[in-house]
C-alpha atoms as a PDB file:
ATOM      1  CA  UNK A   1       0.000   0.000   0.000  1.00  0.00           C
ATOM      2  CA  UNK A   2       0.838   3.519  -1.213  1.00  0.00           C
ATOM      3  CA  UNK A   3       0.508   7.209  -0.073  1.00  0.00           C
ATOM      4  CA  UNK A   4       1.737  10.446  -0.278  1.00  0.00           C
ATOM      5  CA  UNK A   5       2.206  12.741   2.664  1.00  0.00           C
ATOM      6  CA  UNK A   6       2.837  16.183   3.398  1.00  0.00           C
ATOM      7  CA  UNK A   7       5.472  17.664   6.096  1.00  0.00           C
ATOM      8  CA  UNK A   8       4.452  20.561   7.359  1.00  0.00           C
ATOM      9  CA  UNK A   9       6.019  23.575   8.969  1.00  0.00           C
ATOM     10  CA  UNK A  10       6.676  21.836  12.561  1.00  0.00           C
ATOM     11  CA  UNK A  11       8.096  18.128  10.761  1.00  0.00           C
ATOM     12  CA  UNK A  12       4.678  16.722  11.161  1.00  0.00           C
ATOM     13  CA  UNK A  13       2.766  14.336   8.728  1.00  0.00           C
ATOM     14  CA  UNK A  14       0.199  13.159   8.732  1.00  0.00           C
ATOM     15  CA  UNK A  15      -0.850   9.317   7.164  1.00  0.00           C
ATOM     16  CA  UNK A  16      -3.634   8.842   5.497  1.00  0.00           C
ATOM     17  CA  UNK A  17      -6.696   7.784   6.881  1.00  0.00           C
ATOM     18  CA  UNK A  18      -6.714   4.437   5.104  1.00  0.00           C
ATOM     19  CA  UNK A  19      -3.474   3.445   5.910  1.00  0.00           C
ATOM     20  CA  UNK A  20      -3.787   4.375   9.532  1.00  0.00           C
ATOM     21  CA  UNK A  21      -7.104   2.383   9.378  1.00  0.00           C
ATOM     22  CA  UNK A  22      -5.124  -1.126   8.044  1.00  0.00           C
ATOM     23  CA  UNK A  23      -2.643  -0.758   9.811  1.00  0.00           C
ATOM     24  CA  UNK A  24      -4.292  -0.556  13.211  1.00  0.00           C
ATOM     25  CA  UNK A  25      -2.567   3.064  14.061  1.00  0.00           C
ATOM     26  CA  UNK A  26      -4.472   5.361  16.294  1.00  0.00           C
ATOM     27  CA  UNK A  27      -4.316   9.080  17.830  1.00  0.00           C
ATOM     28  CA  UNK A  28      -0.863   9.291  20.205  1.00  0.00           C
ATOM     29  CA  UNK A  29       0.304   5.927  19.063  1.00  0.00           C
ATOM     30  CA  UNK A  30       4.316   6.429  18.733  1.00  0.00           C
ATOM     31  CA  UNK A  31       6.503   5.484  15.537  1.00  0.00           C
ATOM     32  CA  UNK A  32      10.200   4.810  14.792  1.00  0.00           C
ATOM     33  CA  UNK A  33      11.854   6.410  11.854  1.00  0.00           C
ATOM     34  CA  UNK A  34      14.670   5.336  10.427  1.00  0.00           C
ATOM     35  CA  UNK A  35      16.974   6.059   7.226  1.00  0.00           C
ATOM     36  CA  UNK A  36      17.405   3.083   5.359  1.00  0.00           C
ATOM     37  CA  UNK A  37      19.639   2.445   1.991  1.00  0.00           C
ATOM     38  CA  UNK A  38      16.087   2.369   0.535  1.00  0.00           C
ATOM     39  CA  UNK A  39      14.719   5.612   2.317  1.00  0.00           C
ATOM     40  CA  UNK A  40      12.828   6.570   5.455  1.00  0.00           C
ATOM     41  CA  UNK A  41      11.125   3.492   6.708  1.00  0.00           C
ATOM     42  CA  UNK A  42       8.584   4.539   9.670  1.00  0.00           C
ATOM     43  CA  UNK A  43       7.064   2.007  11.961  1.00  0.00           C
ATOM     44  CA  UNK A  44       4.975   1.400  14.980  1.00  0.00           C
ATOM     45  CA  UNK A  45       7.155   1.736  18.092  1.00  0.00           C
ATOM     46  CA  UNK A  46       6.011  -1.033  20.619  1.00  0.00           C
ATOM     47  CA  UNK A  47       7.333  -0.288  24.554  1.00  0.00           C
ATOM     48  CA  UNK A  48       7.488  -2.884  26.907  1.00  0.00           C
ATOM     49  CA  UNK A  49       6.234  -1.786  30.525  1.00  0.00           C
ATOM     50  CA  UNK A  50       8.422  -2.837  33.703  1.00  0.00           C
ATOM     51  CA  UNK A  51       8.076  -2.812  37.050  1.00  0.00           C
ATOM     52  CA  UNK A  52      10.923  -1.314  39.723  1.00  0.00           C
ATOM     53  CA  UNK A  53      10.971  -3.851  42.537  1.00  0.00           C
ATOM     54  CA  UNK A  54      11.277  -2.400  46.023  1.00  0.00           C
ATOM     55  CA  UNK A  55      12.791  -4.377  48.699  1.00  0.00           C
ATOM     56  CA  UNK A  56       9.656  -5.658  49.766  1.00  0.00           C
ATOM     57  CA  UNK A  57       8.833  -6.697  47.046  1.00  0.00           C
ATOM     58  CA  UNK A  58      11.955  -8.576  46.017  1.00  0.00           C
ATOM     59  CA  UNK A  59      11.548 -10.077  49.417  1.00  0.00           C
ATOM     60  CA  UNK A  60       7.806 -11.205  48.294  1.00  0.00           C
ATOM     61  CA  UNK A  61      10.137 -12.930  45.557  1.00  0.00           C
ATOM     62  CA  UNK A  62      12.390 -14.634  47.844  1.00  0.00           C
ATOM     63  CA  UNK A  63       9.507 -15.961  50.193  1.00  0.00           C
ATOM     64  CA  UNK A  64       7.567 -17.467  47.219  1.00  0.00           C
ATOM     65  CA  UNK A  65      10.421 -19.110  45.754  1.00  0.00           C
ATOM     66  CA  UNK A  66      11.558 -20.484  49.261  1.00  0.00           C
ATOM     67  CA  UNK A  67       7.887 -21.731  49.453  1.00  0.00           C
ATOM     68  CA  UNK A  68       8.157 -23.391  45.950  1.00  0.00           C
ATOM     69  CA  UNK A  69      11.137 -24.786  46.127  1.00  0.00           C
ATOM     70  CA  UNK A  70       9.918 -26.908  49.325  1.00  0.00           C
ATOM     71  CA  UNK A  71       7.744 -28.887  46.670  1.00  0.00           C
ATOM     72  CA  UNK A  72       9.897 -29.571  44.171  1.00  0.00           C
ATOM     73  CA  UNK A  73      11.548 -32.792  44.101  1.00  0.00           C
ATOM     74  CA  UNK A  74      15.067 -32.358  45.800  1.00  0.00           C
ATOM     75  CA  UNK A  75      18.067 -33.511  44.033  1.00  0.00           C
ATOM     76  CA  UNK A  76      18.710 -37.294  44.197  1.00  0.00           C
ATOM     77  CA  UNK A  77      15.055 -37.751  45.331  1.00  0.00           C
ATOM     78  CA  UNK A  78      13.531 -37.977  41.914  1.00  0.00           C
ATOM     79  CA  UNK A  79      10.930 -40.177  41.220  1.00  0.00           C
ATOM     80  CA  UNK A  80      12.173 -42.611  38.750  1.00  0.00           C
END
């Protein structure tokens, strides 16, 4: 699929409505750019969320897998 798009003043374009509509892209959604041998290639940016432990939490961690590892089969005690 094919467009054509116009920068304006501020560096902003704007994609067609078609093309935003295929390809799933809304309002706010962010994009990469990047120069390529071929030209400007722009995609959808995808971000990953994370989560800063705090030391109660990463003792939460510890507990639980003290807790699971008291029902896992200890070394030499496999079933077999």
């Amino acid at each position: 699929m094919q467009g054509k798009i116009t920068l304006n003043e501020r560096g902003g374009i704007t994609i067609p409505a078609r093309m935003r509509e295929a390809l799933g892209l809304k309002a706010n959604d962010e994009l990469v750019i990047e120069d390529t041998e071929q030209g400007l290639l722009i995609r959808p940016a995808f971000s990953v969320p994370i989560e800063l432990y705090t030391e109660k939490r990463i003792a939460e961690f510890a507990a639980d897998e003290q807790a699971i590892g008291k029902l896992l089969p200890q070394e030499g005690n496999e079933p077999g």
